[in-house]
Protein backbone atom coordinates (compact mmCIF):
# COMPACT_ATOMS: atom_id res chain seq x y z
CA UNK A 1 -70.88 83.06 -115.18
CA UNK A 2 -67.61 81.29 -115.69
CA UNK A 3 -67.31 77.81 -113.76
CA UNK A 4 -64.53 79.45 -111.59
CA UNK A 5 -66.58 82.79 -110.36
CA UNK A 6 -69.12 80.20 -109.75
CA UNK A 7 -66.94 77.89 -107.66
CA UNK A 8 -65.51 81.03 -105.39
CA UNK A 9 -68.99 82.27 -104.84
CA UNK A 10 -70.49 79.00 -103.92
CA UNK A 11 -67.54 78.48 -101.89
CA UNK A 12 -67.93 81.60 -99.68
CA UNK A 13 -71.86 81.06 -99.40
CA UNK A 14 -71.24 77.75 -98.18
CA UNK A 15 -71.88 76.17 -94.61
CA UNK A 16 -69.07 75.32 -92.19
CA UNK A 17 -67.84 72.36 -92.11
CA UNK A 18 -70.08 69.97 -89.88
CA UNK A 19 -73.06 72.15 -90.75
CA UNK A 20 -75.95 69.31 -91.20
CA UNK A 21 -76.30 70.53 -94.84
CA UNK A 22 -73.35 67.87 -95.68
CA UNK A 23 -75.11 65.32 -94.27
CA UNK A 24 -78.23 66.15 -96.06
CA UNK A 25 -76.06 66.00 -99.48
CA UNK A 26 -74.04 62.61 -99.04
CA UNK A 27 -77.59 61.04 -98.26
CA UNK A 28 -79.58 63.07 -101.26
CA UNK A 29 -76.67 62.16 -103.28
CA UNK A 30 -76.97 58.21 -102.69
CA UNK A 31 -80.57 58.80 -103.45
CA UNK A 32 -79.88 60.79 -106.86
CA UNK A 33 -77.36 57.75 -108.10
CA UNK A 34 -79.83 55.25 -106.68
CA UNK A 35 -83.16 56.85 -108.89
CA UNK A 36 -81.04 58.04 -112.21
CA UNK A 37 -78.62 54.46 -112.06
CA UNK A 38 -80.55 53.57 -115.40
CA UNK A 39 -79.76 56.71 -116.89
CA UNK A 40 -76.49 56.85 -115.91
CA UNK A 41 -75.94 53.34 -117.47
CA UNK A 42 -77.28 53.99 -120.77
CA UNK A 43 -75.09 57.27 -120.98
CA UNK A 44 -71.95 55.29 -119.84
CA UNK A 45 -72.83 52.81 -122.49
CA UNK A 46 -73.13 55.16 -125.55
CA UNK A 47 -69.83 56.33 -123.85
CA UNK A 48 -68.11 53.02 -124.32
CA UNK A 49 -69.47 52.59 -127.64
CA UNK A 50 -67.51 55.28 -128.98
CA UNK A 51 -64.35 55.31 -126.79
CA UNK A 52 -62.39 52.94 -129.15
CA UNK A 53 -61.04 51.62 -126.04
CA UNK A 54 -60.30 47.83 -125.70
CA UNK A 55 -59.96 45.53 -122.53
CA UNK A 56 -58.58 46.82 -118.90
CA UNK A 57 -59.20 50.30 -120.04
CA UNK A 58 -62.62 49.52 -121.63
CA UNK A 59 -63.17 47.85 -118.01
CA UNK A 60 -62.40 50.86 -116.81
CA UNK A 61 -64.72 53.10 -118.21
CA UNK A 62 -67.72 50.64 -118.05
CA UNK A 63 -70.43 51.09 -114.82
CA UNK A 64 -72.74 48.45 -113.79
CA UNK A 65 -74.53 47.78 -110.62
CA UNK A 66 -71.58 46.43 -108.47
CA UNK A 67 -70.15 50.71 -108.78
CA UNK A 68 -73.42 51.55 -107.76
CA UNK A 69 -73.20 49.61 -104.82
CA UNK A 70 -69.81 50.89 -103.79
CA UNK A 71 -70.34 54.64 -104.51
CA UNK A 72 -73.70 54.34 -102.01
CA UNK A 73 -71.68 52.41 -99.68
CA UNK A 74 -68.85 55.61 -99.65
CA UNK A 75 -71.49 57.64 -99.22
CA UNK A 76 -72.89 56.02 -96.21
CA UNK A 77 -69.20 56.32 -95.09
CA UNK A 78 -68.53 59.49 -95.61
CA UNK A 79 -72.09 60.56 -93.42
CA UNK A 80 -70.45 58.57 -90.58
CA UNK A 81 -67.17 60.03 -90.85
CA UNK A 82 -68.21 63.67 -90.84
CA UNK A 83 -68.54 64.19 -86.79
CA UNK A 84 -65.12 63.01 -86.60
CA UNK A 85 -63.44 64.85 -89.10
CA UNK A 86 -65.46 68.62 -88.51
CA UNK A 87 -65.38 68.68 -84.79
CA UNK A 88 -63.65 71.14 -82.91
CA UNK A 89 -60.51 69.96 -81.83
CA UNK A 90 -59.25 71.81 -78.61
CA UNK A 91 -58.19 75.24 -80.14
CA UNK A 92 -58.49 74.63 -83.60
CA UNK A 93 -61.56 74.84 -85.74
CA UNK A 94 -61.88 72.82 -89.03
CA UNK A 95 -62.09 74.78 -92.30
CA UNK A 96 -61.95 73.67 -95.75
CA UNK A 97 -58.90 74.04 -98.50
CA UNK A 98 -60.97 76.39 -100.51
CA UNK A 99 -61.65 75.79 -104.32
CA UNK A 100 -60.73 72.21 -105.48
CA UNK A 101 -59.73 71.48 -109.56
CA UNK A 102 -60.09 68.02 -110.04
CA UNK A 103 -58.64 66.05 -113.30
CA UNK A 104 -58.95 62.90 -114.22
CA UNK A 105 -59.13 60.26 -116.92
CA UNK A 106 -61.33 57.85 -118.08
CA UNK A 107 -63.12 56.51 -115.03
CA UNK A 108 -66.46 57.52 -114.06
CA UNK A 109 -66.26 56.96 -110.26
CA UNK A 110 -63.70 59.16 -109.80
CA UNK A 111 -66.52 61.45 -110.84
CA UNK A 112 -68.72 60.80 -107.81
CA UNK A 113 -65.91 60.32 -105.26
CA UNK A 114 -64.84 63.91 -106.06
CA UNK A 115 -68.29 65.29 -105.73
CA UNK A 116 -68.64 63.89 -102.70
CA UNK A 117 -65.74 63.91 -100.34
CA UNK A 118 -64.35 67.82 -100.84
CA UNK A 119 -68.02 68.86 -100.76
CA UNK A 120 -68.76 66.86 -97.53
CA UNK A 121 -66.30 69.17 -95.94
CA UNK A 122 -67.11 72.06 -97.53
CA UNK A 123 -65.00 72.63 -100.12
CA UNK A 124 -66.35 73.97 -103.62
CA UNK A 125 -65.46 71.37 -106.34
CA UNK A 126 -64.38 71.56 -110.23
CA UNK A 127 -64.48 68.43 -111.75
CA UNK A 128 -62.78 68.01 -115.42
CA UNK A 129 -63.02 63.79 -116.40
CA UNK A 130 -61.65 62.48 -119.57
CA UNK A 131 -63.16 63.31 -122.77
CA UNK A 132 -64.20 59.16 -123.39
CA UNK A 133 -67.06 59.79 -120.80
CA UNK A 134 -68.45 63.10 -121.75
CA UNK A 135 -71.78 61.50 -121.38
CA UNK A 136 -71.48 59.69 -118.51
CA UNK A 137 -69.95 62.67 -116.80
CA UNK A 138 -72.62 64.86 -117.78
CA UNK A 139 -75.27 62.65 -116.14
CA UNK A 140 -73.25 62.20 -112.73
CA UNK A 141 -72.86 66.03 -112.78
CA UNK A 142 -76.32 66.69 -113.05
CA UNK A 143 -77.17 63.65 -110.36
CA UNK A 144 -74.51 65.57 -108.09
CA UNK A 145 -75.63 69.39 -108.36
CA UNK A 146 -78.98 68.52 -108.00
CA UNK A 147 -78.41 66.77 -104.76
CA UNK A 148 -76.80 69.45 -103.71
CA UNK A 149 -79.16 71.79 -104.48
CA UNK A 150 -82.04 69.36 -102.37
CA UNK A 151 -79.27 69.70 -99.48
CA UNK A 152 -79.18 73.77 -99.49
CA UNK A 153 -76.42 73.84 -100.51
CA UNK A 154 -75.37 76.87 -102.79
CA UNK A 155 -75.07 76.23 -106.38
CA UNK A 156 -71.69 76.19 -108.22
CA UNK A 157 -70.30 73.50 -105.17
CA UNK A 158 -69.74 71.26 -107.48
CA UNK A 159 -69.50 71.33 -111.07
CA UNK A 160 -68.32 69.01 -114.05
CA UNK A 161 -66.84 70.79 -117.00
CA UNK A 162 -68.37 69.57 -119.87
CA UNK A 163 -66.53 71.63 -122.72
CA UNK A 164 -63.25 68.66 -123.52
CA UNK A 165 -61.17 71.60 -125.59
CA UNK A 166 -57.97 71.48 -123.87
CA UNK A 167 -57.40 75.50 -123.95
CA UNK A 168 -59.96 74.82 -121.43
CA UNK A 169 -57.81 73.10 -118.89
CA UNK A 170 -55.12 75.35 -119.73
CA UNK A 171 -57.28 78.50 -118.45
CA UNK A 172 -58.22 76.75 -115.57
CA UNK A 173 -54.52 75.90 -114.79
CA UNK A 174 -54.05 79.40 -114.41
CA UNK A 175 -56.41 80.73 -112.30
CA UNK A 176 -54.34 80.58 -108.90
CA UNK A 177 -56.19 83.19 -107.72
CA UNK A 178 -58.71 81.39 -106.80
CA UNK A 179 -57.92 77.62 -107.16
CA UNK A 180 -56.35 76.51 -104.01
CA UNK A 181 -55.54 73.02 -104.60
CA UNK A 182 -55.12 70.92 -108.25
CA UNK A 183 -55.79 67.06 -108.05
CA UNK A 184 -54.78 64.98 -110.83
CA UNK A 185 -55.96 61.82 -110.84
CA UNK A 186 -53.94 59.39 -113.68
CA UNK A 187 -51.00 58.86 -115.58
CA UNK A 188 -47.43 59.85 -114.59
CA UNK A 189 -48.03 62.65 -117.45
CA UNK A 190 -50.61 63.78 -116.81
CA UNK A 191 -49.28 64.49 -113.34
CA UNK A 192 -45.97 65.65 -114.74
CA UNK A 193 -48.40 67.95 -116.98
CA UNK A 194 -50.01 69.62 -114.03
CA UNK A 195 -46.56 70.14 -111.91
CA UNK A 196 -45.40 71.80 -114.81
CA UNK A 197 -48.38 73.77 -116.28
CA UNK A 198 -49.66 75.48 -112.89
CA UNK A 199 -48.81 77.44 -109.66
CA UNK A 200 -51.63 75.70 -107.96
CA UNK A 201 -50.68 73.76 -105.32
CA UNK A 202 -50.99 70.06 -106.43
CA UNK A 203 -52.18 66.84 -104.13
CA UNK A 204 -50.31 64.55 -106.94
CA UNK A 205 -52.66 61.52 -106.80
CA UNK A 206 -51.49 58.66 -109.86
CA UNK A 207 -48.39 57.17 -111.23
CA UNK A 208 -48.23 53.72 -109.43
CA UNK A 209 -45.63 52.25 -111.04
CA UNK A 210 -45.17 49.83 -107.83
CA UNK A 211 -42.48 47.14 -107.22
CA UNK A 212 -42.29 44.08 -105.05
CA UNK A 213 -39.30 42.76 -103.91
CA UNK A 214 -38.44 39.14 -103.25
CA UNK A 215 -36.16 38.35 -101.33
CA UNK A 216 -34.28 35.13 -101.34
CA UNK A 217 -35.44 34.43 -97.62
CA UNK A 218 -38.86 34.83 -99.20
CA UNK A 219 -41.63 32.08 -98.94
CA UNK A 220 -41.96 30.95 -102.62
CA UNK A 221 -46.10 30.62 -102.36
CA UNK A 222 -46.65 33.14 -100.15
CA UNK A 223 -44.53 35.66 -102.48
CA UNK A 224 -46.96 34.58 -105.74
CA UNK A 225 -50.23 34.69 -103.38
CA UNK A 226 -48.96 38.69 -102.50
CA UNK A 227 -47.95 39.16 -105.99
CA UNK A 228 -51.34 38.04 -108.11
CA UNK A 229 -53.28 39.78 -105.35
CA UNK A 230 -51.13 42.85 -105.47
CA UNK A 231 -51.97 42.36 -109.53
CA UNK A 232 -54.96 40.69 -110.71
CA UNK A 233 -58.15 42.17 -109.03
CA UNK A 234 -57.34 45.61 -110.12
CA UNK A 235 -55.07 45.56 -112.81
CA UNK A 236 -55.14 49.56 -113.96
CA UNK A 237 -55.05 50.84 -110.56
CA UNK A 238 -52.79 52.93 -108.88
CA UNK A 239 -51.89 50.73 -106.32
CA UNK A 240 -50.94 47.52 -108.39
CA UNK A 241 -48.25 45.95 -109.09
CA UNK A 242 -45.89 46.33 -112.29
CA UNK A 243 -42.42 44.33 -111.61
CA UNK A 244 -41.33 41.36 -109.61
CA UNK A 245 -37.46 42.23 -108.23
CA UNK A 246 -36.56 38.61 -107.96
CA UNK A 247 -33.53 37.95 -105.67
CA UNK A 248 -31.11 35.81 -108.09
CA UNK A 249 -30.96 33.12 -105.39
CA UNK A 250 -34.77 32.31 -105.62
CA UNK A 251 -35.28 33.70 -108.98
CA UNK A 252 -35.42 30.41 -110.70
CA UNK A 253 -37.79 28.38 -108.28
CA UNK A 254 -39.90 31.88 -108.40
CA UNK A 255 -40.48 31.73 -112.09
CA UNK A 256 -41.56 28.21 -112.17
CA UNK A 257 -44.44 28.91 -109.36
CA UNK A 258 -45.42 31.60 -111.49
CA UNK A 259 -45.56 29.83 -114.47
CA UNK A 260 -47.90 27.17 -112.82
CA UNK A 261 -50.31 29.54 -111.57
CA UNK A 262 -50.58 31.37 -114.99
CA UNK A 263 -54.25 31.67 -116.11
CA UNK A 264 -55.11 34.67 -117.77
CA UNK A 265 -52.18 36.93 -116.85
CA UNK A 266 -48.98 37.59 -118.48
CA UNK A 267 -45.26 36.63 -117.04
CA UNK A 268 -43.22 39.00 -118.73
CA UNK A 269 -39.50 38.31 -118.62
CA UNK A 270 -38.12 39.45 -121.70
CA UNK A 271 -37.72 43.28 -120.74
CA UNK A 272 -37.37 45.89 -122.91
CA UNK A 273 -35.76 49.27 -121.88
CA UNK A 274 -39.33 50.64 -122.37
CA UNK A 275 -40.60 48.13 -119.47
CA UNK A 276 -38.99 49.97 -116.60
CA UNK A 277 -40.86 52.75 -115.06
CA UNK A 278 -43.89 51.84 -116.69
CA UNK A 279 -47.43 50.87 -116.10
CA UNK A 280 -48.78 48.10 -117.83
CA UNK A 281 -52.27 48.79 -117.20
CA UNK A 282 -53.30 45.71 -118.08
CA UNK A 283 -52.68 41.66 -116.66
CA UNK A 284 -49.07 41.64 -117.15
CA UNK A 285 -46.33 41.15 -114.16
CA UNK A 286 -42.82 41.56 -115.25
CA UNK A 287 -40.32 40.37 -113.64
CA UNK A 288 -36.20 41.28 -112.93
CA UNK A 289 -33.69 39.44 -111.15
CA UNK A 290 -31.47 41.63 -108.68
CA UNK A 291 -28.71 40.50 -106.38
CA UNK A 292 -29.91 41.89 -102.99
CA UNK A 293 -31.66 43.89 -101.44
CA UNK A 294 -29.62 46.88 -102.30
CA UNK A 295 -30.09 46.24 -106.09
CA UNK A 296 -33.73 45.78 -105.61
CA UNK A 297 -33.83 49.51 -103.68
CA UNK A 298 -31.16 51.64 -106.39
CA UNK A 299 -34.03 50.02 -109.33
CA UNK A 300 -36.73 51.18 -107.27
CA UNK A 301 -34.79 54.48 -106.65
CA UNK A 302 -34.58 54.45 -110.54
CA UNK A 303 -38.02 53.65 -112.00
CA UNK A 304 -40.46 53.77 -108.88
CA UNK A 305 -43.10 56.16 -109.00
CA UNK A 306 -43.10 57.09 -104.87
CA UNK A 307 -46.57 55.36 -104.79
CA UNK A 308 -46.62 52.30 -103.01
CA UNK A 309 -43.46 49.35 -103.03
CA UNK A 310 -43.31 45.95 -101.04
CA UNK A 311 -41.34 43.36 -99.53
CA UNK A 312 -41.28 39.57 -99.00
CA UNK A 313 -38.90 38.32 -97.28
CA UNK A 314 -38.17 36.63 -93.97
CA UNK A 315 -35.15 38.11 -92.41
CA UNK A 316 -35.72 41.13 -90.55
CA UNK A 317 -32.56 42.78 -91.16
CA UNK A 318 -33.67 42.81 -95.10
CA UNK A 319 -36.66 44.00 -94.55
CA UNK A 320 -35.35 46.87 -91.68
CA UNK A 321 -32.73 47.50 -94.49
CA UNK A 322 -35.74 48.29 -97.11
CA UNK A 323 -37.91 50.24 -94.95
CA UNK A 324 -34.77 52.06 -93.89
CA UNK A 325 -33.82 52.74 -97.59
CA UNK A 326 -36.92 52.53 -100.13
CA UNK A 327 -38.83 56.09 -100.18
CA UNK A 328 -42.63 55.72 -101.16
CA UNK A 329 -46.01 56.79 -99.59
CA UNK A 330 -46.56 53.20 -98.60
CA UNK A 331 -44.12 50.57 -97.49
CA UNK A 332 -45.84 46.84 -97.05
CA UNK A 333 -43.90 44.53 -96.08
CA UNK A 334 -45.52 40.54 -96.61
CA UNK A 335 -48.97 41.64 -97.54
CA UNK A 336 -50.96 43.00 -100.78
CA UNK A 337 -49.70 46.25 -102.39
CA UNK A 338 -53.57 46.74 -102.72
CA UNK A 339 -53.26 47.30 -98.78
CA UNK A 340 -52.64 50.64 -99.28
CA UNK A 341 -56.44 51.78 -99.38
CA UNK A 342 -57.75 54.62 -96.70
CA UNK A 343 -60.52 52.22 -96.01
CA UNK A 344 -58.40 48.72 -95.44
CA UNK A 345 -55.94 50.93 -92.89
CA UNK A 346 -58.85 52.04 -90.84
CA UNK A 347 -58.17 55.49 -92.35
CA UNK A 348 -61.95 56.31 -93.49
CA UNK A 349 -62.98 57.13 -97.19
CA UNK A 350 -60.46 58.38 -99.47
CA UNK A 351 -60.35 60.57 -102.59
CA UNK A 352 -57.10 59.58 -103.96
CA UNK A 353 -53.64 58.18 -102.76
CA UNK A 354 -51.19 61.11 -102.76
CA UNK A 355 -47.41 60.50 -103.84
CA UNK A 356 -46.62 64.14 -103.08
CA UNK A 357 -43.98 64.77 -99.96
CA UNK A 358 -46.12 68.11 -98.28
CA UNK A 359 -49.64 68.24 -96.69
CA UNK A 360 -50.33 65.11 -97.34
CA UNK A 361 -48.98 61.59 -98.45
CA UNK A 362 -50.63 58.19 -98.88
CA UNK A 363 -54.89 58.00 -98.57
CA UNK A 364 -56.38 61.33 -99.80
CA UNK A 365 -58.87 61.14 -96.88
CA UNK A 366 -61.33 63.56 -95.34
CA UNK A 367 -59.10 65.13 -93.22
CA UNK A 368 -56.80 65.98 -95.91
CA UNK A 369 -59.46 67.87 -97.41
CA UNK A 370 -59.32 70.29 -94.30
CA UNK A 371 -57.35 72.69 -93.06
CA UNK A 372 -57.52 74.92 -89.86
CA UNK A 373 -57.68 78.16 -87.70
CA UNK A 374 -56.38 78.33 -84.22
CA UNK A 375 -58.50 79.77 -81.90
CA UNK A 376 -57.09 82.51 -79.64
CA UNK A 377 -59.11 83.46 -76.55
CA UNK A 378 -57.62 86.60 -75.59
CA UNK A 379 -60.09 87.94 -72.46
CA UNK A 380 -58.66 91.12 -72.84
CA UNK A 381 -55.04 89.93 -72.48
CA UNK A 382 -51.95 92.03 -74.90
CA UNK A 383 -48.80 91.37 -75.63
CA UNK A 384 -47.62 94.27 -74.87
């Protein structure tokens, strides 16, 4: 049986949402990660070995304890969030978005976030990770169905395709018919890719090529506090920063406070064409002067990926004017772009961070994962 017939049969066999079952599954789940850890970490190792990848995106790829201690700590989460999210809500009653094709690249959590959250709710899962973690995957995919299995719940809810040919994305790019949603996880192309490749509806989750304007009523230290933060603890994720838009007035003063709080990060101000719109994906901030505000928001217009853009700046009418003006699934305005987590807004566990304008837009959260039927209560009333 193909991993698609699988995935529609488990998905129809499956609990309603809010069924203990789920429950059961985010806690076996944290206890399958918590006994196999050692295996998995051996696995991811050989996987690293042979990647030929080199710093952030070796970082990346590589597990240790600390991801262990995160992914139980989601799953905890998500077991508390469940009541919430599955509860009938006056006359509408929670059900999930169906079938759920996940792709991703090279970084193993994703793995385990997608096996949990859609499943949690119900959903059926197909799970396709980049091929640099074949082994890893495979062990997190066994981990996963076996949990769910220990749960009752029906096998085929979540899979991880193993087989790295790419005809095999391709087929599974066309099975609309029973796919209901596509969720790339990644690079702007590999988004682009799946826009352009499938009729699936697409939750487009990547692509943070993510500005921060300052403005010259900015506050010179607070502006490089916001800016290393927004950079430095994450720097390949898709809520980081990539460019500084440095008001001309400030510009100068800006640069020279970077400059002294370099250590171990790159100030890049020599820009080549090739610089804007991208993602460095590694400790580099670039940096461009603009003349106001308005130059700041027609680059961003230009180059910004919709993902997640920020302001400093002191004068209210700037920053009204860039909230009024800048279009992205997250505005922050004098804080960390890396605010824009489901977890720091108070917005539960999330899957992804959608750019996408329909359905959903910002944290990929439980919720998201839903949809719903109304309930009609006729008592014998017609139309007529």
């Amino acid at each position: 049986m193909d991993v698609v017939t699988s995935a529609a049969q488990a998905r129809v066999a499956a609990p309603p949402p809010g069924d203990p079952r789920y429950a059961d599954y985010c806690s076996e789940l944290a206890a399958g990660l918590t006994e196999d850890w050692t295996r998995v970490l051996a696995a991811n190792a050989a996987d690293c070995a042979e990647s030929g990848l080199t710093g952030e995106l070796l970082d990346r790829l590589t597990l240790a304890q600390r991801h262990l201690d995160v992914l139980l700590k989601l799953a905890e989460d998500v077991r508390a969030e469940l009541p919430r999210v599955t509860g009938r809500v006056g006359n509408r009653i929670a059900k999930p978005l169906g079938v759920l094709l996940m792709i991703y690249e090279a970084r193993p959590t994703v793995t385990i976030e997608g096996a949990l959250l859609p499943v949690a709710v119900g959903n059926a899962v197909i799970l396709r990770g980049g091929k640099e973690m074949a082994a890893t995957n495979a062990e997190l995919g066994r981990i996963a169905a076996e949990a769910a299995a220990r749960a009752g719940l029906p096998d085929g809810i979540v899979q991880v395709v193993t087989d790295h040919d790419r005809r095999v994305v391709r087929e599974l790019l066309k099975r609309h018919d029973v796919i209901d949603a596509l969720i790339p996880r990644g690079s702007p192309s590999l988004i682009d890719y799946c826009l352009s490749a499938s009729t699936i509806p697409v939750i487009a989750s990547g692509g943070g090529v993510n500005h921060l304007y300052v403005d010259a009523s900015a506050d010179v230290p607070l502006a490089v506090a916001i800016a290393l933060d927004s950079k430095l603890p994450e720097p390949t994720a898709c809520n980081t920063l990539e460019m500084v838009l440095a008001h001309e007035d400030i510009a100068a003063e800006l640069v020279e406070a970077f400059e002294a709080a370099r250590d171990g990060w790159a100030l890049k101000l020599d820009l080549d064409a090739h610089d804007y719109g991208r993602e460095f994906l590694d400790r580099t901030i670039a940096l461009h002067q603009v003349s106001s505000v308005d130059d700041a928001v027609a680059h961003i217009r230009r180059y910004g990926s919709g993902h997640t853009e920020g302001i400093v700046a002191s004068d209210r009418a700037v920053v009204t004017r860039f909230l009024n003006t800048v279009d992205a699934a997250a505005l922050v305005v004098n804080g960390s772009l890396r605010l824009h987590d489901g977890p720091t807004m108070a917005l539960g566990p999330e899957l992804s961070i959608s750019t996408g304008r329909l359905h959903v837009r910002g944290p990929v959260g439980l919720s998201a994962l839903l949809t719903y039927s109304w309930v009609i209560e006729g008592e014998g009333a017609l139309r007529g």
